[in-house]
C-alpha atoms as a PDB file:
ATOM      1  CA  UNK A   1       6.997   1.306  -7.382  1.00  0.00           C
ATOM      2  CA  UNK A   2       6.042   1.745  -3.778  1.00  0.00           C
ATOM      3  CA  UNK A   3       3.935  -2.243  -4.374  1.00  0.00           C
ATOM      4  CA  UNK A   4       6.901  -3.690  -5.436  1.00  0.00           C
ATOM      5  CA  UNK A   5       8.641  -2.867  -2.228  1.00  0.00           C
ATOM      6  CA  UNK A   6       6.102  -3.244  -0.046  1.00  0.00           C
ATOM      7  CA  UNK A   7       5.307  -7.124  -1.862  1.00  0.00           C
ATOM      8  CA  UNK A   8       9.418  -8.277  -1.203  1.00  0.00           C
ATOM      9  CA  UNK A   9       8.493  -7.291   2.407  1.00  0.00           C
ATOM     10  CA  UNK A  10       5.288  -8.901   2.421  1.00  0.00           C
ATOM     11  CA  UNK A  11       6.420 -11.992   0.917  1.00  0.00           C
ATOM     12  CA  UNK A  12       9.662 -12.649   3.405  1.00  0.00           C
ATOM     13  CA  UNK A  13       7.337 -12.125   5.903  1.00  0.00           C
ATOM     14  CA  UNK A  14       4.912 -14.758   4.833  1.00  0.00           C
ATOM     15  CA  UNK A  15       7.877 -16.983   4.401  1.00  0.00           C
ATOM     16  CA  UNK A  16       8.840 -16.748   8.134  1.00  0.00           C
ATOM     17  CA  UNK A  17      11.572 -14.412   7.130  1.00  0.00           C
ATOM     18  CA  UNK A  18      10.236 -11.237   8.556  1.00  0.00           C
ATOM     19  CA  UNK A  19      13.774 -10.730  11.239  1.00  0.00           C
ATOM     20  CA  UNK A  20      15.728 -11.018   7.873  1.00  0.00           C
ATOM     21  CA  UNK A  21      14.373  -7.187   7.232  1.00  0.00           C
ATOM     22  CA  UNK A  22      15.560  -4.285   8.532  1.00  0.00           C
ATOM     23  CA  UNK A  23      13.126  -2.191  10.787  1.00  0.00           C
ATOM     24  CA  UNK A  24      13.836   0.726   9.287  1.00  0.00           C
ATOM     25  CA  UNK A  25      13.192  -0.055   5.659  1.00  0.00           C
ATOM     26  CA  UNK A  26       9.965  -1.305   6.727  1.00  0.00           C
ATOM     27  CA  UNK A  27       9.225   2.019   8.654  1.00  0.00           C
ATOM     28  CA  UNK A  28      10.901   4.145   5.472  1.00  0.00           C
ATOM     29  CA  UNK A  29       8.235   2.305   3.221  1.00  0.00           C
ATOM     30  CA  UNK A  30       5.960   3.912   5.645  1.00  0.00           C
ATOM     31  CA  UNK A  31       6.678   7.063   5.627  1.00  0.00           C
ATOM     32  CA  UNK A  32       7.455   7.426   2.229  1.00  0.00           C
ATOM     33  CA  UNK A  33       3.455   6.237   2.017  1.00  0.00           C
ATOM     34  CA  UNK A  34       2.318   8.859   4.166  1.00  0.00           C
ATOM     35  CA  UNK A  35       4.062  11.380   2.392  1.00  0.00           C
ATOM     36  CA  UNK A  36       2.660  10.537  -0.967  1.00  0.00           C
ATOM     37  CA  UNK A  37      -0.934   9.810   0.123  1.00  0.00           C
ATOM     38  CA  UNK A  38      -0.849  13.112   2.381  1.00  0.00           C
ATOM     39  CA  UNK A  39       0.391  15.002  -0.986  1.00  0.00           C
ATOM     40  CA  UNK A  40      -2.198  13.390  -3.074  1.00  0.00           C
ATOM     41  CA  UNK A  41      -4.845  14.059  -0.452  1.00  0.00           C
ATOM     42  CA  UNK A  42      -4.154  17.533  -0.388  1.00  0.00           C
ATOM     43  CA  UNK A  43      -3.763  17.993  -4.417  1.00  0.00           C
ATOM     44  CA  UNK A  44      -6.573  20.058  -6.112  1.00  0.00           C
ATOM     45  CA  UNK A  45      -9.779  17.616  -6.759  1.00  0.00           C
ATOM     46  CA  UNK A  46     -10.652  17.165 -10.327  1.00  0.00           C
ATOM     47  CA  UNK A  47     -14.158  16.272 -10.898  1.00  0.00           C
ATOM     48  CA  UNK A  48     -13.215  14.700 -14.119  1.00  0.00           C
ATOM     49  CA  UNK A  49     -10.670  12.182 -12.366  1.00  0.00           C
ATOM     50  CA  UNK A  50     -12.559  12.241  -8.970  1.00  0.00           C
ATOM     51  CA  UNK A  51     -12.996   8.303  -9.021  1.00  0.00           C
ATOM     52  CA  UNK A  52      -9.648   8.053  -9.738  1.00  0.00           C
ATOM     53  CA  UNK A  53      -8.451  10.241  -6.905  1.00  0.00           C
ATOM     54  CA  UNK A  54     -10.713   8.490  -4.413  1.00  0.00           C
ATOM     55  CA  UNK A  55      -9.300   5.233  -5.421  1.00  0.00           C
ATOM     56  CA  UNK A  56      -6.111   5.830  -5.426  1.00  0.00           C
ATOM     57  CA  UNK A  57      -5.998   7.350  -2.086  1.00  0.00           C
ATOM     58  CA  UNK A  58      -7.854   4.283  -0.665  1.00  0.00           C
ATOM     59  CA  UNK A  59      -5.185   2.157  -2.361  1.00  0.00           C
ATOM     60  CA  UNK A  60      -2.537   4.744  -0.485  1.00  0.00           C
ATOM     61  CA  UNK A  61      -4.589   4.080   2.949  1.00  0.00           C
ATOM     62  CA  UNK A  62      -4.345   0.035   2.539  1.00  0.00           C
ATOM     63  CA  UNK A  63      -0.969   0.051   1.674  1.00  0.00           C
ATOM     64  CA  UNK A  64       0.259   2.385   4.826  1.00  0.00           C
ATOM     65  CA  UNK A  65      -1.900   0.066   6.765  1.00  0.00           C
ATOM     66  CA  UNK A  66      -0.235  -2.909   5.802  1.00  0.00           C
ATOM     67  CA  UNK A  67       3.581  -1.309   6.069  1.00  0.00           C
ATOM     68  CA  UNK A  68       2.585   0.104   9.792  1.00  0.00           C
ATOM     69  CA  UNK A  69       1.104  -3.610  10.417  1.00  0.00           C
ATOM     70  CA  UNK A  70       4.254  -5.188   9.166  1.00  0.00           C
ATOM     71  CA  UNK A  71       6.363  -2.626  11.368  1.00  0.00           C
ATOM     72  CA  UNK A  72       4.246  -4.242  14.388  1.00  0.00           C
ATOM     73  CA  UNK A  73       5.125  -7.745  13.441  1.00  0.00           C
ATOM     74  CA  UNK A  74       9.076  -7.254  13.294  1.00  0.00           C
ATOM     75  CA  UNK A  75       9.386  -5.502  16.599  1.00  0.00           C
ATOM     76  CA  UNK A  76       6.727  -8.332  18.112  1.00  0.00           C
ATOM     77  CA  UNK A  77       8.254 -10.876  20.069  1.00  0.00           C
ATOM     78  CA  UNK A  78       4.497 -13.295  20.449  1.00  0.00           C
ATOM     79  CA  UNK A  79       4.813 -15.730  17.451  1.00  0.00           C
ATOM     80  CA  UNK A  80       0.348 -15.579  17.666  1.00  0.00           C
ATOM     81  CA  UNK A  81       0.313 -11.614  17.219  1.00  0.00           C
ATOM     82  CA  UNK A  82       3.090 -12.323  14.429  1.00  0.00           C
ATOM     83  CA  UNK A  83       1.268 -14.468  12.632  1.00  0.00           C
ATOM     84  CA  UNK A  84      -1.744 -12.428  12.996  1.00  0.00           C
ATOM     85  CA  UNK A  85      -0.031  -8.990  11.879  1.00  0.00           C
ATOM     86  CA  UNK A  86       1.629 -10.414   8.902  1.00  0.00           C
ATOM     87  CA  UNK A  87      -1.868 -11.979   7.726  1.00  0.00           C
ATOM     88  CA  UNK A  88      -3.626  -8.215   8.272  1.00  0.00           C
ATOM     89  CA  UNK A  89      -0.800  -7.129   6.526  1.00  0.00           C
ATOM     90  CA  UNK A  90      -0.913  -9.381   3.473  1.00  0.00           C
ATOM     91  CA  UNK A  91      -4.553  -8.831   3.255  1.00  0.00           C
ATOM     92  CA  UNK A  92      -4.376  -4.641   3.285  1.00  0.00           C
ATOM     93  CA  UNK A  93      -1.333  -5.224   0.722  1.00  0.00           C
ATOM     94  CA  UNK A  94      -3.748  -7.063  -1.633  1.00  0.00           C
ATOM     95  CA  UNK A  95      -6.519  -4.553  -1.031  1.00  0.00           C
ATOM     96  CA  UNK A  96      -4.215  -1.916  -1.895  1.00  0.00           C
ATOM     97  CA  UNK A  97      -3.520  -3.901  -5.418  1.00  0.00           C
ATOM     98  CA  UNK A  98      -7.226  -4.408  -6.207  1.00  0.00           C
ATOM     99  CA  UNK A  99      -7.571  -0.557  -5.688  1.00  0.00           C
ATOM    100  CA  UNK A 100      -4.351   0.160  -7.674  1.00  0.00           C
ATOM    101  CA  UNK A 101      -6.269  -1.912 -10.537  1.00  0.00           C
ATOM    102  CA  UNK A 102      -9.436  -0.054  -9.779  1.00  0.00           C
ATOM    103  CA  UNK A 103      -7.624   3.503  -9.826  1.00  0.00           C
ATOM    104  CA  UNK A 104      -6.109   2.250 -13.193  1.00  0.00           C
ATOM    105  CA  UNK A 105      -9.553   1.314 -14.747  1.00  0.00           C
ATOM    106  CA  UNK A 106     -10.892   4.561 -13.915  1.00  0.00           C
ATOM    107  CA  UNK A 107      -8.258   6.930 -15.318  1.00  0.00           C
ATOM    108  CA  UNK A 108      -8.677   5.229 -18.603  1.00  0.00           C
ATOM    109  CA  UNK A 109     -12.087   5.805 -18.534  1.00  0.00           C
ATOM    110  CA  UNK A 110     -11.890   9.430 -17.537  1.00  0.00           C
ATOM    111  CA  UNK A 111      -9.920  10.162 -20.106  1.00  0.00           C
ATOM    112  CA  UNK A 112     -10.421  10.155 -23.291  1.00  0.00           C
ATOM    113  CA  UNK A 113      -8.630   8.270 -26.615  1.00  0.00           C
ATOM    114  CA  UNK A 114      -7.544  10.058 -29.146  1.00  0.00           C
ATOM    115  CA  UNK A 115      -7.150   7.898 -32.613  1.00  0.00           C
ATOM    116  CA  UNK A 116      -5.759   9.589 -35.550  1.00  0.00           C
END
């Protein structure tokens, strides 16, 4: 859910398109990111899913990264520290994905399948 937003940002941003978005969906992406990665960081550990946890909260902290980064590059006016916070930015987001993966990999194997 949350990727999908933050990847239409990411991507008019890498296009050159970054003053086409508002600030304040890119700072809304934010905080609705630091919500859910404070709520997930303060849900009850389960030592069954505890890889999973840990991953997906790493994949939380990449992607708030990269939506705080991208808030620095639209209200930058110094095309070099543009360039350079959308390309932090698009690097966290893909982080984020790789851990999303990760987080996915480990659920399945943490749990296990039934067949009847």
């Amino acid at each position: 859910m949350y990727q999908k937003h933050l990847a239409a940002i990411q991507q008019q941003a890498s296009a050159g398109r970054l003053d086409a978005v508002d600030v304040g969906d890119v700072r809304a992406l934010y905080g609705e990111l630091s919500n859910a990665r404070t709520a997930m960081a303060q849900a009850p550990p389960s030592d069954r899913l505890a890889v999973y946890d840990g991953t997906l909260i790493g994949a939380h902290d990449q992607a708030v990264m990269s939506a705080e980064i991208l808030s620095r590059a639209r209200l930058t006016d110094i095309p070099e520290a543009r360039t350079a916070f959308i390309d932090e930015a698009a690097a966290r987001a893909a982080e984020s994905s790789r851990l999303q993966v990760n987080a996915a990999n480990a659920y399945s194997l943490a749990l296990p399948v039934a067949v009847g």
